[in-house]
Protein backbone atom coordinates (compact mmCIF):
# COMPACT_ATOMS: atom_id res chain seq x y z
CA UNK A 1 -6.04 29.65 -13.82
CA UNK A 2 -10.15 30.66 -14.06
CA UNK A 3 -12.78 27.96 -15.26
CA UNK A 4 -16.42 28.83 -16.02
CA UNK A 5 -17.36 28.49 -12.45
CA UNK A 6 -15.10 25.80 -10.28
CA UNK A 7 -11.57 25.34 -10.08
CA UNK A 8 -9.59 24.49 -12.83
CA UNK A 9 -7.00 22.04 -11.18
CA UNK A 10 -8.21 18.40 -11.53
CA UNK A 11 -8.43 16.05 -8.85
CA UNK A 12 -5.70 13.30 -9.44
CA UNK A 13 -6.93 9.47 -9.32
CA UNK A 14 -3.85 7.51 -8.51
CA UNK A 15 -5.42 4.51 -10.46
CA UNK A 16 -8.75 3.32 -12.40
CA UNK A 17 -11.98 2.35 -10.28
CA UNK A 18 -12.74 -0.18 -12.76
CA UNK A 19 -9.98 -1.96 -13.41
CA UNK A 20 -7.08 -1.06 -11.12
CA UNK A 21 -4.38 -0.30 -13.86
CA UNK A 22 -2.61 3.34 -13.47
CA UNK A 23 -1.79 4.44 -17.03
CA UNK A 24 -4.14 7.05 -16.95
CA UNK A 25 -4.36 10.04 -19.13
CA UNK A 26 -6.91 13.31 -18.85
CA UNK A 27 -9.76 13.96 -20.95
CA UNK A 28 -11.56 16.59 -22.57
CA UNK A 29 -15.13 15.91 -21.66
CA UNK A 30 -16.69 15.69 -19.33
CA UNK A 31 -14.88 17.90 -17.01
CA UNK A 32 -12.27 16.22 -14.50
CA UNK A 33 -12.50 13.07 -16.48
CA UNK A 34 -9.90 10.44 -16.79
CA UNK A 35 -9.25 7.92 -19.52
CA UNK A 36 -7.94 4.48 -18.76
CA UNK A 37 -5.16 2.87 -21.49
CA UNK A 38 -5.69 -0.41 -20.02
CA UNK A 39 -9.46 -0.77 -19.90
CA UNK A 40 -10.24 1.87 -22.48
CA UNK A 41 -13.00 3.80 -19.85
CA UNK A 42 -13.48 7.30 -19.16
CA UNK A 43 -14.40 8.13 -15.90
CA UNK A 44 -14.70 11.97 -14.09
CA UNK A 45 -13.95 12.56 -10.74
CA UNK A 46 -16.05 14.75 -8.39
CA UNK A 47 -15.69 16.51 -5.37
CA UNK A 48 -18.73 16.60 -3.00
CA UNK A 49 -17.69 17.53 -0.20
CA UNK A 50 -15.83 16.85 3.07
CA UNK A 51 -17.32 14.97 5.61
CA UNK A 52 -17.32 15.03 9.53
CA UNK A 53 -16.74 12.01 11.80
CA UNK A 54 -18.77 13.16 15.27
């Protein structure tokens, strides 16, 4: 599947940083976000990067 310059798969949040509940549900905008039934917050994941331990 192409995007307009990342990957289109979305990261998968197994439940809400605010609140803790896991009926989440994607959302259009912004992209990768996630809304929250329970709490009624959209948030977006992001992938920075992946770190090193040394």
């Amino acid at each position: 599947m192409s995007g307009s310059g990342g990957s289109a798969e979305r990261a998968v949040p197994f439940y809400c940083p605010y609140c803790g509940d896991e009926d989440l549900r994607p959302a259009e905008e912004p992209q990768g976000a996630w809304w929250c039934a329970a709490c009624l917050r959209t948030f977006a994941l992001k992938l920075v990067g992946i770190g090193v331990l040394s």
